[in-house]
Protein backbone atom coordinates (compact mmCIF):
# COMPACT_ATOMS: atom_id res chain seq x y z
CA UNK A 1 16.73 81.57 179.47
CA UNK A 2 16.94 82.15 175.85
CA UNK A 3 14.78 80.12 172.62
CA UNK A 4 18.12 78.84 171.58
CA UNK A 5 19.75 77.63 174.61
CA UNK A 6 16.63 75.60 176.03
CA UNK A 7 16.45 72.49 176.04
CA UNK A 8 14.41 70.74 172.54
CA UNK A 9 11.19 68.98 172.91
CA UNK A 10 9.95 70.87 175.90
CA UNK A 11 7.03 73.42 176.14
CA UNK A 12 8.24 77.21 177.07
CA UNK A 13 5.89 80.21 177.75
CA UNK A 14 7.44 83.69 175.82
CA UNK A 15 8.27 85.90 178.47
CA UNK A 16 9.78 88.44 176.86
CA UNK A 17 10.92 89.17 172.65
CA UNK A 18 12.96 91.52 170.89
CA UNK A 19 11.23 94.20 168.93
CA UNK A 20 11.04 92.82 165.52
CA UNK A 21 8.10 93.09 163.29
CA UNK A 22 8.53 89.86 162.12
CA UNK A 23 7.50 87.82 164.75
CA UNK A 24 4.51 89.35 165.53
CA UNK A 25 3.67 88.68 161.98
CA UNK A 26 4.12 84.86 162.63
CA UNK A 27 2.28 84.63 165.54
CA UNK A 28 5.50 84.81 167.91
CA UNK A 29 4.34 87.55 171.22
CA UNK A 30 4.87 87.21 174.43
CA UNK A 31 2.71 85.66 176.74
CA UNK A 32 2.29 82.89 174.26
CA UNK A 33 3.26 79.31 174.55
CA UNK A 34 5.61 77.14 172.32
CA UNK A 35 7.15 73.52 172.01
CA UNK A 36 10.56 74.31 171.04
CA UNK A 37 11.61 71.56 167.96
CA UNK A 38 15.37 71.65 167.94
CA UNK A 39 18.36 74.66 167.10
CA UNK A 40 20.28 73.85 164.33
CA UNK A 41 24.12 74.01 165.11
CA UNK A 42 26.73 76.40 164.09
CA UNK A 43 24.54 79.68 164.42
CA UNK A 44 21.26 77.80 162.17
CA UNK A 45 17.79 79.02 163.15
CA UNK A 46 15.63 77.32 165.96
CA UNK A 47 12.56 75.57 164.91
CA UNK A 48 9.39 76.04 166.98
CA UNK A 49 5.95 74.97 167.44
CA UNK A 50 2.91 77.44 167.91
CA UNK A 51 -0.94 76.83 166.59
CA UNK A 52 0.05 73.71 165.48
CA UNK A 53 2.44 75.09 162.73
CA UNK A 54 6.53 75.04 162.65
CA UNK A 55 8.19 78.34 162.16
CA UNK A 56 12.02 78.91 161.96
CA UNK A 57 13.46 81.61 163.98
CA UNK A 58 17.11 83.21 162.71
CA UNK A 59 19.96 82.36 165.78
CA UNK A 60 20.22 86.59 166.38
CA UNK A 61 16.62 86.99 166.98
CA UNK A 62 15.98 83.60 168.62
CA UNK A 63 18.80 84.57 171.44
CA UNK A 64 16.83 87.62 172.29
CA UNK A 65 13.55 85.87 172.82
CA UNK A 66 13.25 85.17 176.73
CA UNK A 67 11.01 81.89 177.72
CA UNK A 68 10.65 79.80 180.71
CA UNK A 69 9.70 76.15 181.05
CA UNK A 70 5.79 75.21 181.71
């Protein structure tokens, strides 16, 4: 499953992400866990929750990022 396409509201552990600088800079690696807030439609970024802080994803990145429930 991807960040985007799971279901909002639920908590996901990141199995797998893309190999992007960026997320490692906002505290997105694999292994960790996340409450995933909501995707915004029409390609908009998906919000999620990690350390008790929000961070927005972009769609293309978000799609690569590989989670399962918890």
């Amino acid at each position: 499953m991807n960040l985007s396409k799971v279901e909002s509201n639920k908590v996901y552990k990141i199995i797998s992400i893309p190999d992007v600088d960026m997320l490692e800079s906002i505290g997105i690696r694999a292994g960790d866990t996340v409450i995933k807030k909501l995707t915004y439609p029409l390609g908009g970024p998906t919000i999620v929750e990690i350390d008790n802080r929000e961070v927005a994803i972009g769609n293309k990145v978000a799609i690569k990022v590989a989670v399962e429930e918890v």
